[in-house]
PDB file of N, CA and C in Angstrom:
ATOM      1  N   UNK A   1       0.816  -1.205   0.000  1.00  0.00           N
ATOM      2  CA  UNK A   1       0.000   0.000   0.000  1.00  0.00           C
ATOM      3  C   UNK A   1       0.851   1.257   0.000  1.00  0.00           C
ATOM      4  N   UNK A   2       2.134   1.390   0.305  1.00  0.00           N
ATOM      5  CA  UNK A   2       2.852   2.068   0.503  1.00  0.00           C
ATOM      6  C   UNK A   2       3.574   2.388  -1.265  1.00  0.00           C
ATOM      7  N   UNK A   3       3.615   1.908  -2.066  1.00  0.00           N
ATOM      8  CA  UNK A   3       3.694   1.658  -2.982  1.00  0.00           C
ATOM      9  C   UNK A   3       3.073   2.547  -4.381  1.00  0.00           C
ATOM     10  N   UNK A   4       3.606   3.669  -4.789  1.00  0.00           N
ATOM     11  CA  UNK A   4       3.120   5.046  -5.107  1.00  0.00           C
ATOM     12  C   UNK A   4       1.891   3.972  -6.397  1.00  0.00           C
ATOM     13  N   UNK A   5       3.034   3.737  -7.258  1.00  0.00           N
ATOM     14  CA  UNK A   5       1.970   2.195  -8.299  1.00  0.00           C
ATOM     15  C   UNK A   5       0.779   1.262  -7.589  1.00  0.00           C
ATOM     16  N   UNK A   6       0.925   1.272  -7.184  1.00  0.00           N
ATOM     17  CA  UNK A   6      -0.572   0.302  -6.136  1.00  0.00           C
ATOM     18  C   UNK A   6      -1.356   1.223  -5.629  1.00  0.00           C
ATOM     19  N   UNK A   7      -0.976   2.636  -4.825  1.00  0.00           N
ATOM     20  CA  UNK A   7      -1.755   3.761  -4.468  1.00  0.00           C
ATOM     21  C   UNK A   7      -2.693   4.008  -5.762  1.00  0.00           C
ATOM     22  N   UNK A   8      -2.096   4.246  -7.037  1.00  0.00           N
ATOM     23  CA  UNK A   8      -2.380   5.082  -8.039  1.00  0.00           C
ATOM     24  C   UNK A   8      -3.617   3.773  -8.675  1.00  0.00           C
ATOM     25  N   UNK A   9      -3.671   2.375  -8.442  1.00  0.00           N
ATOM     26  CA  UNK A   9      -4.388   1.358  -9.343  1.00  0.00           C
ATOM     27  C   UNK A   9      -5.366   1.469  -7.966  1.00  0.00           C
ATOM     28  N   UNK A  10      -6.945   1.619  -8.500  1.00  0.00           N
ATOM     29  CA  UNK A  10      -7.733   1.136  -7.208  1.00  0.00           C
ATOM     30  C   UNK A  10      -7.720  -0.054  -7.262  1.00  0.00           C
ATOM     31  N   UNK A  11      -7.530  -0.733  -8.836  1.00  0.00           N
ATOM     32  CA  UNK A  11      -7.655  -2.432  -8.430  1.00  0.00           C
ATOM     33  C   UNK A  11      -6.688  -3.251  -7.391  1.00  0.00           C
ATOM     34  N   UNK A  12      -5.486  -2.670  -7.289  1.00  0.00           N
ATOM     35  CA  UNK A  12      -4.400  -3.027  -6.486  1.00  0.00           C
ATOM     36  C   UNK A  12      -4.881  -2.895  -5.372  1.00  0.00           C
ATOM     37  N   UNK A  13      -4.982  -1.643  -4.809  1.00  0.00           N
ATOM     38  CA  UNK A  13      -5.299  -1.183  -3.836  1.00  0.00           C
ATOM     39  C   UNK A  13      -6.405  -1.985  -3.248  1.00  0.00           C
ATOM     40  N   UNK A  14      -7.865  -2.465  -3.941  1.00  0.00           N
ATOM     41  CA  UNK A  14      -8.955  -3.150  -3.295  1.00  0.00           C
ATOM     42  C   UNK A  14      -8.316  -4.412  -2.751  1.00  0.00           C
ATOM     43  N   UNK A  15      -7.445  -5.067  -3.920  1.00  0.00           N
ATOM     44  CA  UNK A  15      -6.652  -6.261  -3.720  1.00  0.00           C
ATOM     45  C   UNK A  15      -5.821  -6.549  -2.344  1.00  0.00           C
ATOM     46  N   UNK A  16      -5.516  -5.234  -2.018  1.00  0.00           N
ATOM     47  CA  UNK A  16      -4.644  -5.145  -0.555  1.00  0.00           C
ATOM     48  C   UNK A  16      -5.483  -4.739   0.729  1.00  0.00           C
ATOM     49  N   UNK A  17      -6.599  -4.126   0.658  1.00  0.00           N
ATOM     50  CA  UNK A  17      -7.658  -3.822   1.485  1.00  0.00           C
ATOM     51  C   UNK A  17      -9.012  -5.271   1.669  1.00  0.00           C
ATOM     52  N   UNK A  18      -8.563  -5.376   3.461  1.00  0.00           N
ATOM     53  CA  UNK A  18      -9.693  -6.378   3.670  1.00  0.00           C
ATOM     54  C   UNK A  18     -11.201  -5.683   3.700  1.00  0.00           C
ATOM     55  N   UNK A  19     -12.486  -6.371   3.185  1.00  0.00           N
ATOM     56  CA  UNK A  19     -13.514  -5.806   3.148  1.00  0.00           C
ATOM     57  C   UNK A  19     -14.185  -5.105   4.541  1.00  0.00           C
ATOM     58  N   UNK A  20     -13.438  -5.816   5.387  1.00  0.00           N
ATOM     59  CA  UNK A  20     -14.423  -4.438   6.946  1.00  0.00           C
ATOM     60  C   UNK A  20     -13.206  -3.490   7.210  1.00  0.00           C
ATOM     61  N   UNK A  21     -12.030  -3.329   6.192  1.00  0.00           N
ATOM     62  CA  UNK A  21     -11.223  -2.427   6.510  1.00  0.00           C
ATOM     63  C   UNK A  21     -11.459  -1.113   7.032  1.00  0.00           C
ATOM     64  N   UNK A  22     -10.723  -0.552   7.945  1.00  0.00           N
ATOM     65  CA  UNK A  22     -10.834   0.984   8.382  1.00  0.00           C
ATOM     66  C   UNK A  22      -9.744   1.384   8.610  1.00  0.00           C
ATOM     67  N   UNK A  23      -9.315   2.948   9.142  1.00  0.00           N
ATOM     68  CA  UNK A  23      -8.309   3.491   9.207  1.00  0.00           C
ATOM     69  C   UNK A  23      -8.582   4.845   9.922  1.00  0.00           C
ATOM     70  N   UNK A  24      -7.757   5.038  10.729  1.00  0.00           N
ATOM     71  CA  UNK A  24      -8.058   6.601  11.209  1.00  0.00           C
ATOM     72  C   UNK A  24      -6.548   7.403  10.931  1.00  0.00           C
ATOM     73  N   UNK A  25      -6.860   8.102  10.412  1.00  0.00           N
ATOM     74  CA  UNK A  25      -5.584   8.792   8.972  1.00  0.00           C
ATOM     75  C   UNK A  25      -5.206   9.763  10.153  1.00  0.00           C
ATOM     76  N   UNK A  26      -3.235  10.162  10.160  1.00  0.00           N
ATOM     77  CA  UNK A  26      -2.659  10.718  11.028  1.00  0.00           C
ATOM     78  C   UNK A  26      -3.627  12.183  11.121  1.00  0.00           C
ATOM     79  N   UNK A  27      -4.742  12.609  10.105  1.00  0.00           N
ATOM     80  CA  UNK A  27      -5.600  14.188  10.075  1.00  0.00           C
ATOM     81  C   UNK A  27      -6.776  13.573  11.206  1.00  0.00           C
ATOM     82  N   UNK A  28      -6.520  12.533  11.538  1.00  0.00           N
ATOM     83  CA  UNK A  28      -8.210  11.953  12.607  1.00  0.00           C
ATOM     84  C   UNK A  28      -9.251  11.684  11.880  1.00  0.00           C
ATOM     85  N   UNK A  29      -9.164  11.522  10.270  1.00  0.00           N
ATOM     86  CA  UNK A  29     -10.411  11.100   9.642  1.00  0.00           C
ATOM     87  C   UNK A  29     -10.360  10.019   9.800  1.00  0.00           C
ATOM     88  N   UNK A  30     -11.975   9.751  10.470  1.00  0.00           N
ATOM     89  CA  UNK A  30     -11.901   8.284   9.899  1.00  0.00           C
ATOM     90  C   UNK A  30     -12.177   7.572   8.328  1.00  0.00           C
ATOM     91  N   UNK A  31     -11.783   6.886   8.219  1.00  0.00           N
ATOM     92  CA  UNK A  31     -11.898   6.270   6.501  1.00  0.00           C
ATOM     93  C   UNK A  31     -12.218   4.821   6.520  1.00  0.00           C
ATOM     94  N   UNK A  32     -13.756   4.931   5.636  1.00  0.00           N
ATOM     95  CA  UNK A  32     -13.910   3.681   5.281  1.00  0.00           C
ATOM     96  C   UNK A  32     -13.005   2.660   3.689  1.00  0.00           C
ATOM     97  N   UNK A  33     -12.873   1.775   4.104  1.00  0.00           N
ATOM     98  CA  UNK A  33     -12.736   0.700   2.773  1.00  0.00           C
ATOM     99  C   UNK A  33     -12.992   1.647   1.130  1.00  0.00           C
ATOM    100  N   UNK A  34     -14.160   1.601   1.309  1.00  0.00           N
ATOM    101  CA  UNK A  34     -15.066   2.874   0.530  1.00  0.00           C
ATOM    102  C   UNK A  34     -14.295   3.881  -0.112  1.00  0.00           C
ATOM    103  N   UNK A  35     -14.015   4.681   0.751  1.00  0.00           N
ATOM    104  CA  UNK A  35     -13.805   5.904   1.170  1.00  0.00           C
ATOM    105  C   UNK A  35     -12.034   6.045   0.511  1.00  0.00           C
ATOM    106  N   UNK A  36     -11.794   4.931   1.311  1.00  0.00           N
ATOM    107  CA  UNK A  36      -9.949   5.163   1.049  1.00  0.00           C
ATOM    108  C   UNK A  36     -10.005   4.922  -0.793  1.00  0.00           C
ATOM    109  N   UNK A  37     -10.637   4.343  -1.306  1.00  0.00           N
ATOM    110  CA  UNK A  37     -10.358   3.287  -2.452  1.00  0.00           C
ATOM    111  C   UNK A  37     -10.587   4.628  -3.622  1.00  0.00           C
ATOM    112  N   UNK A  38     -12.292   5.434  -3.041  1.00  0.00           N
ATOM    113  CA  UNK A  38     -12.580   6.576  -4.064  1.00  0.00           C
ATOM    114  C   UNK A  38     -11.631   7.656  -3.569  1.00  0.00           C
ATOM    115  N   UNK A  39     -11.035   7.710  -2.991  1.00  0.00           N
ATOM    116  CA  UNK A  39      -9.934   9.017  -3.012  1.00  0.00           C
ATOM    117  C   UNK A  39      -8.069   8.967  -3.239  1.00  0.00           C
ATOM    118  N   UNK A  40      -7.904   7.273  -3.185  1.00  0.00           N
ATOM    119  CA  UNK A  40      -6.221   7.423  -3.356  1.00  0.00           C
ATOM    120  C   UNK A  40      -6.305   7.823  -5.193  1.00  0.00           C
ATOM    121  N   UNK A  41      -6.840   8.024  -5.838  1.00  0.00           N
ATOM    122  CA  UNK A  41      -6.340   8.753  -7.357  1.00  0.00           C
ATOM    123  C   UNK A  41      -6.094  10.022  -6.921  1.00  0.00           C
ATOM    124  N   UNK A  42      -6.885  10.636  -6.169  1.00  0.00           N
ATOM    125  CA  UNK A  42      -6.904  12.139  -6.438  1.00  0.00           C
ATOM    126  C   UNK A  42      -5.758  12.500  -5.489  1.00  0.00           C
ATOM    127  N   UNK A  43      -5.006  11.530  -4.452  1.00  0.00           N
ATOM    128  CA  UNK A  43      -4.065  11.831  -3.684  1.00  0.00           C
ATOM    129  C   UNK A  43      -2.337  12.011  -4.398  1.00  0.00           C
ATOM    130  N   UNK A  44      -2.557  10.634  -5.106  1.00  0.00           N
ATOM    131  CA  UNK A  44      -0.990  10.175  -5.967  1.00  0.00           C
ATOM    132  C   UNK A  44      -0.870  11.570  -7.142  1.00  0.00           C
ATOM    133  N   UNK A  45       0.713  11.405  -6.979  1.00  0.00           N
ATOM    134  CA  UNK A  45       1.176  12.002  -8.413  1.00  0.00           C
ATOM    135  C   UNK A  45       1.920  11.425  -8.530  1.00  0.00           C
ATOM    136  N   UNK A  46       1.986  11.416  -9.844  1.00  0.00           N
ATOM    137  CA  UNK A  46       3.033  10.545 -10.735  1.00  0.00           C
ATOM    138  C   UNK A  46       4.445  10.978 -10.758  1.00  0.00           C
ATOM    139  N   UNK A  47       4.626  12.236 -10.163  1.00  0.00           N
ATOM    140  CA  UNK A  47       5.839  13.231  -9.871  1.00  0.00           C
ATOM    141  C   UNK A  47       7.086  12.796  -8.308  1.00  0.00           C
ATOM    142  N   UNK A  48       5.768  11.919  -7.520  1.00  0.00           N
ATOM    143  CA  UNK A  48       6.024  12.058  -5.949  1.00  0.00           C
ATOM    144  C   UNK A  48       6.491  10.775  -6.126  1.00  0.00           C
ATOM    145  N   UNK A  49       7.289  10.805  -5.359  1.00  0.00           N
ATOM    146  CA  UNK A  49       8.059   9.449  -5.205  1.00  0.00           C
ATOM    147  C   UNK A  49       7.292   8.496  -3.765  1.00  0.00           C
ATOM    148  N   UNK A  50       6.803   9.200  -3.317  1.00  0.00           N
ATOM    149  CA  UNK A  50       6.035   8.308  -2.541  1.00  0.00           C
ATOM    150  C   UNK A  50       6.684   8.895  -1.116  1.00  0.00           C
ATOM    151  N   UNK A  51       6.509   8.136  -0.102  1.00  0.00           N
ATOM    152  CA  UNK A  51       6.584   8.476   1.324  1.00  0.00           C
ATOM    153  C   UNK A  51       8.392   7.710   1.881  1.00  0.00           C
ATOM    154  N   UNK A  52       8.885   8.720   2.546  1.00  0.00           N
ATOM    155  CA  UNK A  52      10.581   7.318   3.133  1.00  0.00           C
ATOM    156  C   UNK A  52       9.985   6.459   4.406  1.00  0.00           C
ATOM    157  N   UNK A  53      10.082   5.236   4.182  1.00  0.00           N
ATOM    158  CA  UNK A  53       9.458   4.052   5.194  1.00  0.00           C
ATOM    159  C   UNK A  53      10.942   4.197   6.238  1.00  0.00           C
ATOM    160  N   UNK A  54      10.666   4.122   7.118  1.00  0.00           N
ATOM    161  CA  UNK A  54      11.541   3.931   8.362  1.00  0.00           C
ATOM    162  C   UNK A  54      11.103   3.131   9.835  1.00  0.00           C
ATOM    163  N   UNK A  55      12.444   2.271  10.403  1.00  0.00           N
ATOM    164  CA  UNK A  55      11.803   1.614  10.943  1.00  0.00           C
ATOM    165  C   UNK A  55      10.458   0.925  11.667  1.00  0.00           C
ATOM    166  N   UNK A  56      10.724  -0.267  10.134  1.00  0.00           N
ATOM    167  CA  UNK A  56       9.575  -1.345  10.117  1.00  0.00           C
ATOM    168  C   UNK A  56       9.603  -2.399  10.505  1.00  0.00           C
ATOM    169  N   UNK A  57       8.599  -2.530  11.895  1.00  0.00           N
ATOM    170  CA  UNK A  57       8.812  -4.003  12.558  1.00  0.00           C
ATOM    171  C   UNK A  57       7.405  -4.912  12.205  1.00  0.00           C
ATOM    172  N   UNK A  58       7.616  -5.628  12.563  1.00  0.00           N
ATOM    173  CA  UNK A  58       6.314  -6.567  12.280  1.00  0.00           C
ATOM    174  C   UNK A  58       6.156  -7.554  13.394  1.00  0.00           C
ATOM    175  N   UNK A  59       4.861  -8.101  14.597  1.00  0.00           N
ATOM    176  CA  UNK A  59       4.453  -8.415  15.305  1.00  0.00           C
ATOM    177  C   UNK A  59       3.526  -9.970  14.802  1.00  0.00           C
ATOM    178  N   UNK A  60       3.847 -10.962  14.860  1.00  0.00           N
ATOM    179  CA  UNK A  60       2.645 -11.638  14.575  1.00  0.00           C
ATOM    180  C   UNK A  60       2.030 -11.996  16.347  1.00  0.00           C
ATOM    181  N   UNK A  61       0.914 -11.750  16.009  1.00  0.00           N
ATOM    182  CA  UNK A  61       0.184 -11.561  17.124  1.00  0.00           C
ATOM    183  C   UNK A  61      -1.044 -12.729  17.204  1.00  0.00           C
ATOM    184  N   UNK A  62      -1.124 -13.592  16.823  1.00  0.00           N
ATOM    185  CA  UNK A  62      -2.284 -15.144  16.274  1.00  0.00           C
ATOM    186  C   UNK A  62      -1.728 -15.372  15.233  1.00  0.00           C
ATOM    187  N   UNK A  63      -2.558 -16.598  14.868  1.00  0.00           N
ATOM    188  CA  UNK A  63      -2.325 -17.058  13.592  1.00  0.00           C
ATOM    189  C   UNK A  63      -3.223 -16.433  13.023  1.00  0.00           C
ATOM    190  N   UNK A  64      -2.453 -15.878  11.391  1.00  0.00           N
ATOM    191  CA  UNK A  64      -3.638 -15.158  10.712  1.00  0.00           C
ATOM    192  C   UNK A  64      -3.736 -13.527  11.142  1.00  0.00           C
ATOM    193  N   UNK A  65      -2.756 -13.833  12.032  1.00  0.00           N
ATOM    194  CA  UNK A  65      -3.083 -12.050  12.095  1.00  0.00           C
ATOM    195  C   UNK A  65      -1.022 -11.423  12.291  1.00  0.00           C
ATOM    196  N   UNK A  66      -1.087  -9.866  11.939  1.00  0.00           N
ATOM    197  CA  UNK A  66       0.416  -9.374  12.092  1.00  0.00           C
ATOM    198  C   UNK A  66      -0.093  -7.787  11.971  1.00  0.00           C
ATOM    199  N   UNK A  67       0.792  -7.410  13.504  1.00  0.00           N
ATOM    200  CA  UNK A  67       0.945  -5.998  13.216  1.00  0.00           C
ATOM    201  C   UNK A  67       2.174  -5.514  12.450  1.00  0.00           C
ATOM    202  N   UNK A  68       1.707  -4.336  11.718  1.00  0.00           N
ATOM    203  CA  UNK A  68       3.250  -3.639  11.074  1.00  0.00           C
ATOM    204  C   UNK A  68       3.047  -2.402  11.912  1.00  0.00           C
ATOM    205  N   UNK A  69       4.312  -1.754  12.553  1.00  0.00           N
ATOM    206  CA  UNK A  69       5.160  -0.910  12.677  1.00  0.00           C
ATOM    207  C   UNK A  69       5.631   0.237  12.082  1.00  0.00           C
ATOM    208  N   UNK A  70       5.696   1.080  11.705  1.00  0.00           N
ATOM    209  CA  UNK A  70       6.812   2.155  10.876  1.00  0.00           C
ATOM    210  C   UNK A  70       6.585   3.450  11.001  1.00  0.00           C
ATOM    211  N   UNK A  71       7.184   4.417  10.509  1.00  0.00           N
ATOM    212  CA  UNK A  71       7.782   5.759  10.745  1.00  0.00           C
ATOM    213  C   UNK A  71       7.278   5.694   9.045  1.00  0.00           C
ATOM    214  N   UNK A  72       6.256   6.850   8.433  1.00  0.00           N
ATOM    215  CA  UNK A  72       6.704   7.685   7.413  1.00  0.00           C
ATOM    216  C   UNK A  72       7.063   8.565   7.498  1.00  0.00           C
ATOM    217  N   UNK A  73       7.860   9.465   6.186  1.00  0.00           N
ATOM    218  CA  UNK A  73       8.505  10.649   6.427  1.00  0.00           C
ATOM    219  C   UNK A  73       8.163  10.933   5.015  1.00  0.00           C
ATOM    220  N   UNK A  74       7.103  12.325   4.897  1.00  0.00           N
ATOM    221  CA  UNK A  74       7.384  12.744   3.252  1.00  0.00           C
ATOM    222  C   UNK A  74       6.974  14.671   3.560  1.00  0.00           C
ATOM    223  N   UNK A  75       8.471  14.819   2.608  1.00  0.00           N
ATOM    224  CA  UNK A  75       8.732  16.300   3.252  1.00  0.00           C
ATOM    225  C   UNK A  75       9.269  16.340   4.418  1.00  0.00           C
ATOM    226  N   UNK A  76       8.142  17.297   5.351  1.00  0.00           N
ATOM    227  CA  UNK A  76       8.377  17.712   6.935  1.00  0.00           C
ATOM    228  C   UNK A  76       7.520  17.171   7.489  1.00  0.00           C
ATOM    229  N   UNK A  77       6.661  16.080   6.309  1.00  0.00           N
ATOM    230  CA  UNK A  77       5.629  15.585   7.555  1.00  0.00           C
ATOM    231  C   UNK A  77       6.021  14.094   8.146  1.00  0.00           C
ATOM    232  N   UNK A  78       6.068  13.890   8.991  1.00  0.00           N
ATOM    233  CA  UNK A  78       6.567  12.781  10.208  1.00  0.00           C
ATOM    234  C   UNK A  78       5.588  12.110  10.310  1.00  0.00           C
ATOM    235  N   UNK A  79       5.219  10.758  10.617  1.00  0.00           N
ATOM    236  CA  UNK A  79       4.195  10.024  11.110  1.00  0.00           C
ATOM    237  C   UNK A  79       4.459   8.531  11.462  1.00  0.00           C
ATOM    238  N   UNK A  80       4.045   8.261  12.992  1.00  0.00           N
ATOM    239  CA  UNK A  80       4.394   6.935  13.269  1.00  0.00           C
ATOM    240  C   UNK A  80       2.723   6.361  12.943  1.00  0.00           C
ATOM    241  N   UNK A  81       3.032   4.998  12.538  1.00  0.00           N
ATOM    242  CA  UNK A  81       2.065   4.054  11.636  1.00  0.00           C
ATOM    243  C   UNK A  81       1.669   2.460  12.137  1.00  0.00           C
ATOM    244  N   UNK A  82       0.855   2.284  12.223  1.00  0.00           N
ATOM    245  CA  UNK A  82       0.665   0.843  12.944  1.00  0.00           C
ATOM    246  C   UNK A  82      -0.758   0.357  12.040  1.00  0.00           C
ATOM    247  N   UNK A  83      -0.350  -1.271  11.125  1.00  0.00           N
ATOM    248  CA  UNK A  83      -1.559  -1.150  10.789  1.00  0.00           C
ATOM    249  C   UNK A  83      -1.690  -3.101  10.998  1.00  0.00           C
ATOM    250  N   UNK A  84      -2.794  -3.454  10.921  1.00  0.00           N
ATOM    251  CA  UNK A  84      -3.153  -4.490  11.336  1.00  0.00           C
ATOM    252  C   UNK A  84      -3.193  -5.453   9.868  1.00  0.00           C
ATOM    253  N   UNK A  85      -2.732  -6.644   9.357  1.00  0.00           N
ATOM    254  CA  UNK A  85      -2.901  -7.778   8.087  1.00  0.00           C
ATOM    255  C   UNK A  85      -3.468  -8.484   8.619  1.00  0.00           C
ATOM    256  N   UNK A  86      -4.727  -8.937   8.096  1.00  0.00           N
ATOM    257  CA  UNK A  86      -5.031 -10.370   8.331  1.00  0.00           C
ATOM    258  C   UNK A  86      -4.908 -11.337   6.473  1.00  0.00           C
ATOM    259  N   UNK A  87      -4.236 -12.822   7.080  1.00  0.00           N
ATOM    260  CA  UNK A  87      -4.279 -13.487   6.079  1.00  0.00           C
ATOM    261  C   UNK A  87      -6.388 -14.035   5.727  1.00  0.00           C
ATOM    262  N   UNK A  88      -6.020 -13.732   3.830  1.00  0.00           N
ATOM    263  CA  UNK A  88      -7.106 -13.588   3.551  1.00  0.00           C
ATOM    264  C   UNK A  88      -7.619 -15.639   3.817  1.00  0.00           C
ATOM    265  N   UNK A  89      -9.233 -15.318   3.376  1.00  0.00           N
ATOM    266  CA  UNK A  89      -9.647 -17.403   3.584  1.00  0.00           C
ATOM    267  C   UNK A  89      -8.800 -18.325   2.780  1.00  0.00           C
ATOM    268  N   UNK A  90      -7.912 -17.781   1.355  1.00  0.00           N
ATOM    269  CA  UNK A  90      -7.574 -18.486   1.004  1.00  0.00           C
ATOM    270  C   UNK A  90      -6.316 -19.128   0.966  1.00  0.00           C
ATOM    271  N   UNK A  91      -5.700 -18.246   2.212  1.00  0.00           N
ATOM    272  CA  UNK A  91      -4.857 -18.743   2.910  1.00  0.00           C
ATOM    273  C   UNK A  91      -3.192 -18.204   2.434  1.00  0.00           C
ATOM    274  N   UNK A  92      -3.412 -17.872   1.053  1.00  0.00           N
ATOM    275  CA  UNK A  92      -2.212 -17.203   0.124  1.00  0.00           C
ATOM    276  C   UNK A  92      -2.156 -15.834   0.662  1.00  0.00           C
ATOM    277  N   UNK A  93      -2.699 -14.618   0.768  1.00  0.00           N
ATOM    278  CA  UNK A  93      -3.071 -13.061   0.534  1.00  0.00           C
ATOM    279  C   UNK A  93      -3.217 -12.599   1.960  1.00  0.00           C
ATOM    280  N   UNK A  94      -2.194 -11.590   1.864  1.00  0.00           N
ATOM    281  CA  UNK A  94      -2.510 -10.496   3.201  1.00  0.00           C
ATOM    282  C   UNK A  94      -3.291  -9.557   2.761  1.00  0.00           C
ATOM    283  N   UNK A  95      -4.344  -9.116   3.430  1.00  0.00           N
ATOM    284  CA  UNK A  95      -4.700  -8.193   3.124  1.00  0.00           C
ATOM    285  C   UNK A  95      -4.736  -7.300   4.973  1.00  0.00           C
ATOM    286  N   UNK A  96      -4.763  -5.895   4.647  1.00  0.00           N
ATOM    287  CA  UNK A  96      -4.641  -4.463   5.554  1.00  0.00           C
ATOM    288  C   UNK A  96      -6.334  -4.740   6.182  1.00  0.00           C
ATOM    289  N   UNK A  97      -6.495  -4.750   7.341  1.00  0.00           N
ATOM    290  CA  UNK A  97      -7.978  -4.625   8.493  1.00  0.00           C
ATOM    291  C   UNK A  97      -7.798  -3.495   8.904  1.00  0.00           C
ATOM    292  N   UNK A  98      -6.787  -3.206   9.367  1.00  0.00           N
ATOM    293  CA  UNK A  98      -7.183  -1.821  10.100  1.00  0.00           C
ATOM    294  C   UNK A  98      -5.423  -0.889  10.138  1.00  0.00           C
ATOM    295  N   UNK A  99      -5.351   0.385   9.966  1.00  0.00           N
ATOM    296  CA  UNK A  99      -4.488   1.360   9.893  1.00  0.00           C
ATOM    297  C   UNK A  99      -4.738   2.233  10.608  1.00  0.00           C
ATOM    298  N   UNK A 100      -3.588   2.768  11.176  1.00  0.00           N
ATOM    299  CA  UNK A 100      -3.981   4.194  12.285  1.00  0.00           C
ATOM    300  C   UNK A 100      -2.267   4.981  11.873  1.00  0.00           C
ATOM    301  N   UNK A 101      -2.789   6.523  11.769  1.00  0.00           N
ATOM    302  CA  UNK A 101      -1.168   7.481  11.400  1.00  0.00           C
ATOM    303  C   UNK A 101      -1.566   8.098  12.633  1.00  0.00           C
ATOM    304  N   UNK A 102      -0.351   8.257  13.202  1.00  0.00           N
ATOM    305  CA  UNK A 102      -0.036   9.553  14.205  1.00  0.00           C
ATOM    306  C   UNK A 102       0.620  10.570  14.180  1.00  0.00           C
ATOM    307  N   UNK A 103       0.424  11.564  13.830  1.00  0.00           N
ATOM    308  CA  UNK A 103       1.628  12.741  13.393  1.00  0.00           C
ATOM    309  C   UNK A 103       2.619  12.941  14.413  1.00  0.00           C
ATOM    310  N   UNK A 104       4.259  12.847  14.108  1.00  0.00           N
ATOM    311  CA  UNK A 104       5.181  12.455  15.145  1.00  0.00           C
ATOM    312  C   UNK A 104       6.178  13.765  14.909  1.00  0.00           C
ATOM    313  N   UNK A 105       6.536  14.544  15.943  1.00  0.00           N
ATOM    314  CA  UNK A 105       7.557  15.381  15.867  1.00  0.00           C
ATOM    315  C   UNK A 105       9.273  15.190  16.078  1.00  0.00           C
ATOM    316  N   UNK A 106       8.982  14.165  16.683  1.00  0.00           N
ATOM    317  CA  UNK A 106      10.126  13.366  16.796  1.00  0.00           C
ATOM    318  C   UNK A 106      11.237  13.152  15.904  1.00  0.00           C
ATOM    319  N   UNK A 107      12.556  13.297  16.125  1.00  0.00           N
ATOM    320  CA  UNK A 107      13.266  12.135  14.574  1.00  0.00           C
ATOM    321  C   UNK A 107      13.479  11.500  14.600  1.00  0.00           C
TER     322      UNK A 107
END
C-alpha cells in the first residue's frame, strides 16, 4: 500500500484492502474501505516518489493475524504508523484490516 503504483491502481489497492477495513488517517479522519479506495487517485502524483518508510517491525500476534510498525517521512511531515494484516480465507493473501497514522515530531 505504501507503494506510489498500487496507491495510483484502485484495483491493487482493493486487492490489498480487507472488506471491513478501516483506518483513522494521522488528520483523525476516519476512513472507510469505501472511502480510502474513491480518493487514493486524487491523492498520488506521478511526480512524488512516494513516502521514506523507516523503521519497520512486524508483530505476529495469532495465527492469521500481524501488526506492522513504521515511521513515514514525506517532506516535513513525520508520522508513526501501525496497521493491522489479516491473512485472507484463502490462505495465500494479506490483506490491511485496520491502519492508524499519528503525526510524530520526533526524529
Amino acid at each position: 500500500m505504501l507503494a506510489p503504483e498500487v496507491r495510483a491502481t484502485p484495483a491493487e489497492a482493493a486487492r490489498l484492502l480487507d472488506p471491513g477495513f478501516t483506518e483513522i488517517g494521522a488528520s483523525g479522519t476516519l476512513w472507510t474501505r469505501e472511502a480510502v479506495l474513491a480518493a487514493l487517485p486524487a491523492f498520488e502524483d506521478a511526480e512524488d516518489p512516494g513516502a521514506e518508510v523507516l523503521e519497520m517491525t512486524g508483530t505476529l500476534l495469532a495465527p492469521g493475524w500481524v501488526q506492522l510498525r513504521f515511521v513515514t517521512v514525506r517532506g516535513k511531515r513525520r508520522a508513526r504508523r501501525s496497521s493491522l494484516w489479516r491473512l485472507a480465507g484463502d490462505g495465500e493473501h494479506w490483506r490491511m484490516y485496520f491502519h492508524q497514522g499519528t503525526p510524530a515530531a520526533d526524529a
